[in-house]
PDB file of N, CA and C in Angstrom:
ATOM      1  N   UNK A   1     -13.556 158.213-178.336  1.00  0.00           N
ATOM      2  CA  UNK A   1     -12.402 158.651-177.585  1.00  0.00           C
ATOM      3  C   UNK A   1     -12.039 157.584-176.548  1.00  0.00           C
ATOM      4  N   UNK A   2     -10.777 156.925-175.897  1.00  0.00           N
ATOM      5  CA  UNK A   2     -10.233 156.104-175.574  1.00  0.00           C
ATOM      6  C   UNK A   2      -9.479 156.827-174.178  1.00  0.00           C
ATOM      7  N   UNK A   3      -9.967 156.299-173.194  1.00  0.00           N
ATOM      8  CA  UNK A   3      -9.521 156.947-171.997  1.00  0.00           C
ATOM      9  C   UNK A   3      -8.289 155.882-171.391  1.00  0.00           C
ATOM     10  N   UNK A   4      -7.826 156.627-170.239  1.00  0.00           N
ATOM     11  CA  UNK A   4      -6.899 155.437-169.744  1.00  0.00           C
ATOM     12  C   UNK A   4      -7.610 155.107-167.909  1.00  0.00           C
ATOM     13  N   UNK A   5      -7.229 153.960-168.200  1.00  0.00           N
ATOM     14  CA  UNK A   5      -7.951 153.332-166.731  1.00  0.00           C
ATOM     15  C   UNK A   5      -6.928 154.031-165.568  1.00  0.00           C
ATOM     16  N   UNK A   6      -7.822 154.575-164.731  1.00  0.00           N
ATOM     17  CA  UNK A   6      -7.317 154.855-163.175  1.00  0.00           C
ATOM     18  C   UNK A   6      -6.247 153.732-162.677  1.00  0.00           C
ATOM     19  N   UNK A   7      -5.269 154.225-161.451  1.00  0.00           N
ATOM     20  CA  UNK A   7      -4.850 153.389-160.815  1.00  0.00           C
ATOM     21  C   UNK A   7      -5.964 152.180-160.060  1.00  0.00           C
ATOM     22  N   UNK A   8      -6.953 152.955-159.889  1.00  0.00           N
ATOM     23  CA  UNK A   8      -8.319 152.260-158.696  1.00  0.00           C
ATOM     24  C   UNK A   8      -8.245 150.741-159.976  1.00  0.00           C
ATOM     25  N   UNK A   9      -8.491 151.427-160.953  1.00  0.00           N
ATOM     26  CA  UNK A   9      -9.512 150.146-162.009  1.00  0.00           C
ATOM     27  C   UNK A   9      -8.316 149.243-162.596  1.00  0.00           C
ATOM     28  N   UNK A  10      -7.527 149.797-162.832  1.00  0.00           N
ATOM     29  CA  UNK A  10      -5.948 148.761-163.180  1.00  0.00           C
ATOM     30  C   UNK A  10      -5.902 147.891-161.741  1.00  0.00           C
ATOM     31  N   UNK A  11      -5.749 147.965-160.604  1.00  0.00           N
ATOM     32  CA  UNK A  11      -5.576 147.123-159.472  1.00  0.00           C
ATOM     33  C   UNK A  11      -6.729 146.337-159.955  1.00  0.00           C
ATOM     34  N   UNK A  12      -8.317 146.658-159.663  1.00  0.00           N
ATOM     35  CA  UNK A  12      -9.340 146.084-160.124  1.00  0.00           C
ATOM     36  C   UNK A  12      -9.208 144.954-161.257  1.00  0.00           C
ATOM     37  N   UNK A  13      -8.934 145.462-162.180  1.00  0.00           N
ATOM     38  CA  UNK A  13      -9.040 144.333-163.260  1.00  0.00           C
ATOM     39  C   UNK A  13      -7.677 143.455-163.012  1.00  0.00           C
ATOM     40  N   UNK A  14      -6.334 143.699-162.878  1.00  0.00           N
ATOM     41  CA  UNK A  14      -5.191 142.618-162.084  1.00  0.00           C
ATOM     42  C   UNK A  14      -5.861 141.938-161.393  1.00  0.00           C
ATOM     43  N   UNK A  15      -6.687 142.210-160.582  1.00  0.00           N
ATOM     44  CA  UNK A  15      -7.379 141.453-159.721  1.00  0.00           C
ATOM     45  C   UNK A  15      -8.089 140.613-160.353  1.00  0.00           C
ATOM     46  N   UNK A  16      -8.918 140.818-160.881  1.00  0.00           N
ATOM     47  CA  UNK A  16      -9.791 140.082-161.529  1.00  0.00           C
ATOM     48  C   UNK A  16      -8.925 139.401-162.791  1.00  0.00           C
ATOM     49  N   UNK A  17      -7.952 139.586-163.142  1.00  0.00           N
ATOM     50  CA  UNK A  17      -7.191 138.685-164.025  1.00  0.00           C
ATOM     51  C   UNK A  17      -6.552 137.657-163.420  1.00  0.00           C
ATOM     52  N   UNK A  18      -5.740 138.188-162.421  1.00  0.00           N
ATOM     53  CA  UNK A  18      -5.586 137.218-161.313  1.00  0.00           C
ATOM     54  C   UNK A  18      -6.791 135.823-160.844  1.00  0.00           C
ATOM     55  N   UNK A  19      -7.534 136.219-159.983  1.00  0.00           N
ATOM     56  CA  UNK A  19      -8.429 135.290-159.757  1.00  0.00           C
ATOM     57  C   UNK A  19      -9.000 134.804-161.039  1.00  0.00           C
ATOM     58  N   UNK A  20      -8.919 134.588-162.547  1.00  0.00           N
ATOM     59  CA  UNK A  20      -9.392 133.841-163.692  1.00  0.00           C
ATOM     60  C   UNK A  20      -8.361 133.317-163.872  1.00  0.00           C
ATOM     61  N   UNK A  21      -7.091 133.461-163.782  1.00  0.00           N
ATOM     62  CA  UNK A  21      -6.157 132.783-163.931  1.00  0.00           C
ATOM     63  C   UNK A  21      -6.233 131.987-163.262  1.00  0.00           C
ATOM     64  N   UNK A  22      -6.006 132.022-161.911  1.00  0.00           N
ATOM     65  CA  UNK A  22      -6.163 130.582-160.779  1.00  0.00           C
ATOM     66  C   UNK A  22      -7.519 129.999-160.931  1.00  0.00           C
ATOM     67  N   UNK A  23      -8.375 130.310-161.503  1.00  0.00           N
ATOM     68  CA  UNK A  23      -9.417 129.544-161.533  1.00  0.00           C
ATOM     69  C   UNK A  23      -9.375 128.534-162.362  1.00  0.00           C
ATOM     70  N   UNK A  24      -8.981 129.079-163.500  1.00  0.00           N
ATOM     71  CA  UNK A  24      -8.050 128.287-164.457  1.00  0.00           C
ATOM     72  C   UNK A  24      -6.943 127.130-164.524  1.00  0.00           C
ATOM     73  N   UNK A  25      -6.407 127.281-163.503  1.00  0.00           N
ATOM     74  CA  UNK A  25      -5.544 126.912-163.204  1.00  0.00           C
ATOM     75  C   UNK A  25      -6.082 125.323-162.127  1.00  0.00           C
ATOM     76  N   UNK A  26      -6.709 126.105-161.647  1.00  0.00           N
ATOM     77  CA  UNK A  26      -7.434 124.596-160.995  1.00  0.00           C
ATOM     78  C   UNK A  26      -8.331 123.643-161.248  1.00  0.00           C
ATOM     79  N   UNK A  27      -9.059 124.383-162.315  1.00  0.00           N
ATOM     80  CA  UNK A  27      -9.681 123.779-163.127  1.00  0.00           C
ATOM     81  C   UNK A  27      -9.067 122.437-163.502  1.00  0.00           C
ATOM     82  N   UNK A  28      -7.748 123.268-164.447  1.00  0.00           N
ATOM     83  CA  UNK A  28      -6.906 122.335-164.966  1.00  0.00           C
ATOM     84  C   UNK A  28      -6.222 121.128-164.669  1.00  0.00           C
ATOM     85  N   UNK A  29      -5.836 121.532-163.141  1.00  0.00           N
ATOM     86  CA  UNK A  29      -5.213 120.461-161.980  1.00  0.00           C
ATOM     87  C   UNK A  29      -6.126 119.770-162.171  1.00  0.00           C
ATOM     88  N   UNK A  30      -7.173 119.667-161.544  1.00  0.00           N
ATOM     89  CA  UNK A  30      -8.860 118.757-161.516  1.00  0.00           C
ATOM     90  C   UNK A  30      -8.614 117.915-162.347  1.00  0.00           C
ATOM     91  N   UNK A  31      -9.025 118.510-163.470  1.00  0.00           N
ATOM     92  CA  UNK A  31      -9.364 118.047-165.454  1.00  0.00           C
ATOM     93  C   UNK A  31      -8.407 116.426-165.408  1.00  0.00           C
ATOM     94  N   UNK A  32      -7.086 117.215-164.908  1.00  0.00           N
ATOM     95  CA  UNK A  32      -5.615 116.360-165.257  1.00  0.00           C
ATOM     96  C   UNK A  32      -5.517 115.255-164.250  1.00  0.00           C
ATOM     97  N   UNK A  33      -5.885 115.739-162.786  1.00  0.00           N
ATOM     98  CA  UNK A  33      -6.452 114.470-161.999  1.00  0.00           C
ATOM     99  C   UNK A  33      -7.431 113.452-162.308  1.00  0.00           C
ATOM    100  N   UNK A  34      -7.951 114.434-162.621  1.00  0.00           N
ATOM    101  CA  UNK A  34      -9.411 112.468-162.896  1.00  0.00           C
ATOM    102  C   UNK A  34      -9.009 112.244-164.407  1.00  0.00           C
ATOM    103  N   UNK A  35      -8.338 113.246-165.400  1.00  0.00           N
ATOM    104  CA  UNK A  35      -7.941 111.698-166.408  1.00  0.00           C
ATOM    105  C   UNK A  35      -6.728 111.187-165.964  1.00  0.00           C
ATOM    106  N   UNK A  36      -6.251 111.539-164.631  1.00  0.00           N
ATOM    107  CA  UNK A  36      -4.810 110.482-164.698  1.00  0.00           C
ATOM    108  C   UNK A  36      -5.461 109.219-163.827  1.00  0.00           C
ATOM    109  N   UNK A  37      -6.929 109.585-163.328  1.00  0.00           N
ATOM    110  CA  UNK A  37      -7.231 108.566-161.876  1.00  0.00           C
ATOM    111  C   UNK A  37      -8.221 107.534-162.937  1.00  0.00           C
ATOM    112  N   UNK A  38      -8.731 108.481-164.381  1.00  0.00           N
ATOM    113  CA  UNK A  38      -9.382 107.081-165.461  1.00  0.00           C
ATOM    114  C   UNK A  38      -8.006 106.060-166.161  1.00  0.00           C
ATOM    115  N   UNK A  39      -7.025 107.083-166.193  1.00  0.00           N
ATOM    116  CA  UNK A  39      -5.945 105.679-167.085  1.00  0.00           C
ATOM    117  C   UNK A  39      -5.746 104.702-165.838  1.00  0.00           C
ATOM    118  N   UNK A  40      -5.420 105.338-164.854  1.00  0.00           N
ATOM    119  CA  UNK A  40      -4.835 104.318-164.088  1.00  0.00           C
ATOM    120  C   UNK A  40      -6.009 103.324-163.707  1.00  0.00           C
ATOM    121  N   UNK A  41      -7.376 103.572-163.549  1.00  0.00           N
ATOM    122  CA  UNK A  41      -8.568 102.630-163.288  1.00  0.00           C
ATOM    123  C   UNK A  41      -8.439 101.588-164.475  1.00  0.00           C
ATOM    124  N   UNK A  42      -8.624 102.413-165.638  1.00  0.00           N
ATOM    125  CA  UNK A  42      -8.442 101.502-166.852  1.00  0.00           C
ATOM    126  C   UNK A  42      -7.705 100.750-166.900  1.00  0.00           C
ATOM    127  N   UNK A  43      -6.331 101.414-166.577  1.00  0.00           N
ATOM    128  CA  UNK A  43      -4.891  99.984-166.668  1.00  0.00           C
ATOM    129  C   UNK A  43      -4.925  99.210-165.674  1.00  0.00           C
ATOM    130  N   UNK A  44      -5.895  99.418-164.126  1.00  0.00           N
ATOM    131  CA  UNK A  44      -5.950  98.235-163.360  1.00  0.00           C
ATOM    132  C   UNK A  44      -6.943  97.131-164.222  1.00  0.00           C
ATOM    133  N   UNK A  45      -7.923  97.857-164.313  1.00  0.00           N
ATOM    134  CA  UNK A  45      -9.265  96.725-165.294  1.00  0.00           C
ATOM    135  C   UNK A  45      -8.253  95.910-165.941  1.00  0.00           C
ATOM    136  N   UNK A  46      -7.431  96.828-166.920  1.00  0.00           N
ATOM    137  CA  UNK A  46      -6.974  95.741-168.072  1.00  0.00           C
ATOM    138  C   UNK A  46      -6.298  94.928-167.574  1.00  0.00           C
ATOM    139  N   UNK A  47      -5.249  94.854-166.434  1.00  0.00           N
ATOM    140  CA  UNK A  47      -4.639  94.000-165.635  1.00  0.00           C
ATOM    141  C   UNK A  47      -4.975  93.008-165.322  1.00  0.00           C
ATOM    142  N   UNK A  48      -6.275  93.304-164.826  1.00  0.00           N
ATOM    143  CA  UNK A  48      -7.191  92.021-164.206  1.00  0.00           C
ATOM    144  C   UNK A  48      -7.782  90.967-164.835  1.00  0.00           C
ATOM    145  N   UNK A  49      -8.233  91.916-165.829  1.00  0.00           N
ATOM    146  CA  UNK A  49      -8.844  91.257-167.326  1.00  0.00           C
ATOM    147  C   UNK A  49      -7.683  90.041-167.771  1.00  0.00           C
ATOM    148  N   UNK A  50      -6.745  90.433-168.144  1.00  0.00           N
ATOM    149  CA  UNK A  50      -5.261  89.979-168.852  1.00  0.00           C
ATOM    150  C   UNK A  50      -5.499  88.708-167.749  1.00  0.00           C
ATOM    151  N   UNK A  51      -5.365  88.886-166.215  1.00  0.00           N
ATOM    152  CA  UNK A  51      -4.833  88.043-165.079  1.00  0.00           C
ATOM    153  C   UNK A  51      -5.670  86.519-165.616  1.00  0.00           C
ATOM    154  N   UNK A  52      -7.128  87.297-165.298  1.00  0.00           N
ATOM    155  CA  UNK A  52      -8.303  85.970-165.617  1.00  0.00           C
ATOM    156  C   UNK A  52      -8.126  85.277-166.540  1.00  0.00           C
ATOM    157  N   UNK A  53      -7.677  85.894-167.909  1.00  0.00           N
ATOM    158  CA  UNK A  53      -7.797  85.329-168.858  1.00  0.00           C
ATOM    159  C   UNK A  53      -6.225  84.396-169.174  1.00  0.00           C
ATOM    160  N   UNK A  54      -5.215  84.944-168.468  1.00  0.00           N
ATOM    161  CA  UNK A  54      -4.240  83.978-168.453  1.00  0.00           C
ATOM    162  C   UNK A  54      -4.641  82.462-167.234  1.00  0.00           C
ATOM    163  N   UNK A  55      -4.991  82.994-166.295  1.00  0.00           N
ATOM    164  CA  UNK A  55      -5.727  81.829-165.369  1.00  0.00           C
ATOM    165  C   UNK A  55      -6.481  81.097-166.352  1.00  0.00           C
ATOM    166  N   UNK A  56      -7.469  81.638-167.118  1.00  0.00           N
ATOM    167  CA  UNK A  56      -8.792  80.917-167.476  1.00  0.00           C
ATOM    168  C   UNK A  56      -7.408  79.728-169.178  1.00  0.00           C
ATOM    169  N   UNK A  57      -6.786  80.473-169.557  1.00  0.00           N
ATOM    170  CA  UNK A  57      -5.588  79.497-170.557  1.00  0.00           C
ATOM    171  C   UNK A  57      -5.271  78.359-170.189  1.00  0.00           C
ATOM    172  N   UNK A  58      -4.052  78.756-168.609  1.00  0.00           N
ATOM    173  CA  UNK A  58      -3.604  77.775-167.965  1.00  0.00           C
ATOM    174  C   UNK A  58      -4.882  76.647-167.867  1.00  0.00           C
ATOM    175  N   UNK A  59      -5.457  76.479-167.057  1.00  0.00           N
ATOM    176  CA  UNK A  59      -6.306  75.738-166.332  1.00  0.00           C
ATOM    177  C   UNK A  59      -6.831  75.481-165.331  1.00  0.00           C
ATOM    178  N   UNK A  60      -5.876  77.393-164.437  1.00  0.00           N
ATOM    179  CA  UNK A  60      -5.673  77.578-163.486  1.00  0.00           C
ATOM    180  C   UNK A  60      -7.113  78.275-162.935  1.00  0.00           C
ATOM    181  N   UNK A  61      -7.920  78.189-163.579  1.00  0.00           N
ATOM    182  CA  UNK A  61      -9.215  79.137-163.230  1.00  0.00           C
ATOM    183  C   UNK A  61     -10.102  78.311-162.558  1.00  0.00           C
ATOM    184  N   UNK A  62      -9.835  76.982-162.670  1.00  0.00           N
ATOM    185  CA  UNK A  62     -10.638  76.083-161.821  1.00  0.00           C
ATOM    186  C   UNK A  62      -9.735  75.793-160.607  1.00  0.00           C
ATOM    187  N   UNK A  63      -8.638  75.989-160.233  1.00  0.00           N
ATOM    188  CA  UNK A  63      -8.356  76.071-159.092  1.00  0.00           C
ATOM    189  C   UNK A  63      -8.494  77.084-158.149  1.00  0.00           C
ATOM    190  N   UNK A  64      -9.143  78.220-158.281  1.00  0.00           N
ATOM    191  CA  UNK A  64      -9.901  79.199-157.539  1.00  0.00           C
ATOM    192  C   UNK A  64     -11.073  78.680-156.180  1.00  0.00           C
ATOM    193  N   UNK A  65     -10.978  79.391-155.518  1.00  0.00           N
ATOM    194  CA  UNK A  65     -11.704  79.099-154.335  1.00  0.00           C
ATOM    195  C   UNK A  65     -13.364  79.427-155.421  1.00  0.00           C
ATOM    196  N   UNK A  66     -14.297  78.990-154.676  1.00  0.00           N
ATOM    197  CA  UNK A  66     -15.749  78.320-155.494  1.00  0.00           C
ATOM    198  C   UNK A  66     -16.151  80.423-155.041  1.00  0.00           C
ATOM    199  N   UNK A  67     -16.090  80.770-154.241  1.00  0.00           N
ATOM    200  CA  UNK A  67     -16.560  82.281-154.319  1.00  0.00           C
ATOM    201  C   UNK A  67     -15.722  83.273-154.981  1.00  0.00           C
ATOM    202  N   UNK A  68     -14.726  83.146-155.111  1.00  0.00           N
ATOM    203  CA  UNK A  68     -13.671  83.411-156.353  1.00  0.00           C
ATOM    204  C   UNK A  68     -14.433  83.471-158.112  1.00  0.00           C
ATOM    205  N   UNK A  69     -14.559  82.196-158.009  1.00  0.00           N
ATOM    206  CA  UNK A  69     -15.530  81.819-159.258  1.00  0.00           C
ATOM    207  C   UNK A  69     -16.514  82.295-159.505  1.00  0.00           C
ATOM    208  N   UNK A  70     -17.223  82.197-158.593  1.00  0.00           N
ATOM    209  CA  UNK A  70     -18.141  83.029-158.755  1.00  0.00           C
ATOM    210  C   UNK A  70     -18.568  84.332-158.956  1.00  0.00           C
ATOM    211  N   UNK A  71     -17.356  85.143-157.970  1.00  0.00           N
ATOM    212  CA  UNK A  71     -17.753  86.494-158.222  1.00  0.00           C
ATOM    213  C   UNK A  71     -17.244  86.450-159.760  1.00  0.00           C
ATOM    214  N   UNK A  72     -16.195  85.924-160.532  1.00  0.00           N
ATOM    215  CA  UNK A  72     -15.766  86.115-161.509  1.00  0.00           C
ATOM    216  C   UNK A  72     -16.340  86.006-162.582  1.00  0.00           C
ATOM    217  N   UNK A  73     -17.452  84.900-162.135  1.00  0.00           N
ATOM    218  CA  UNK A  73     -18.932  84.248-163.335  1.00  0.00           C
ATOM    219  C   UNK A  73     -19.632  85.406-163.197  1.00  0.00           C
ATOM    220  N   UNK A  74     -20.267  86.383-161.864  1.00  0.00           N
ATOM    221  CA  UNK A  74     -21.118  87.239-162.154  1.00  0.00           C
ATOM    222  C   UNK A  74     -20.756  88.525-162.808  1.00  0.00           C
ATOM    223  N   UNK A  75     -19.112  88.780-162.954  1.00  0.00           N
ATOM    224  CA  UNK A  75     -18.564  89.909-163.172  1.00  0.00           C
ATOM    225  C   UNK A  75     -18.524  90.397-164.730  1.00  0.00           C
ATOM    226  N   UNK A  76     -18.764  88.611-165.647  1.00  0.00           N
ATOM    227  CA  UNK A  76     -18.550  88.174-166.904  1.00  0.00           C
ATOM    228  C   UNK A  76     -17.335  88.151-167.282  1.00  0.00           C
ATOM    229  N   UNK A  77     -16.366  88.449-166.420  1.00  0.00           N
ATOM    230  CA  UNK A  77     -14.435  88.614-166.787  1.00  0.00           C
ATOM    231  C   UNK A  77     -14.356  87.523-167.442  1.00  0.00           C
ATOM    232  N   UNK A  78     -14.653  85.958-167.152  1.00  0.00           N
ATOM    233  CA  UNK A  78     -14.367  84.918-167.179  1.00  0.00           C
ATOM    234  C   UNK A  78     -15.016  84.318-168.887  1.00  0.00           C
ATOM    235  N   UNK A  79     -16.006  84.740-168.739  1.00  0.00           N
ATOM    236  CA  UNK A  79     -16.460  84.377-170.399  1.00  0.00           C
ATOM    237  C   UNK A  79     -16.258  85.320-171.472  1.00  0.00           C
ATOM    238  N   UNK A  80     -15.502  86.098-171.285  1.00  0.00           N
ATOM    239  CA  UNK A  80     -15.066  87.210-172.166  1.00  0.00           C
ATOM    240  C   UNK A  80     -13.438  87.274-172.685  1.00  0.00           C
ATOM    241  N   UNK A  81     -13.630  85.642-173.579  1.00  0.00           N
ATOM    242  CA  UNK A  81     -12.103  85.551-174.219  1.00  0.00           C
ATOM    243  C   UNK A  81     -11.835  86.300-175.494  1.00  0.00           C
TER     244      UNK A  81
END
């Protein structure tokens, strides 16, 4: 037999549908923030990557300041054509 929910337990469960919804919901915001904050990390990397390696073409990679170079030698950007 199949009863019908009280006014008490209908508010109750709205409620509780409510708060899973927004939980949900922020979840989602989150989720959608850090993969929009990995493309954009990624598309700086690749930027940089691209930069060195057009420097390192030109010939322009030896005109870098010597700690320049270096961080760029320890980073491996530079030997990674």
């Amino acid at each position: 037999m199949t009863r019908w929910l009280t006014e008490e337990e209908q508010r109750a469960w709205r409620g509780l549908l409510r708060m899973t919804s927004q939980l949900n919901a922020r979840a989602n915001r989150l989720a959608n923030a850090d993969h929009a904050n990995l493309v954009r990390s990624s598309r700086a990397a690749h930027a940089q990557i691209q930069a060195v390696r057009r420097l390192e073409k030109s010939g322009a990679l030896e005109l870098l300041p010597p700690t320049l170079r270096a961080l760029l030698a320890r980073s491996s950007l530079a030997s990674k054509t």
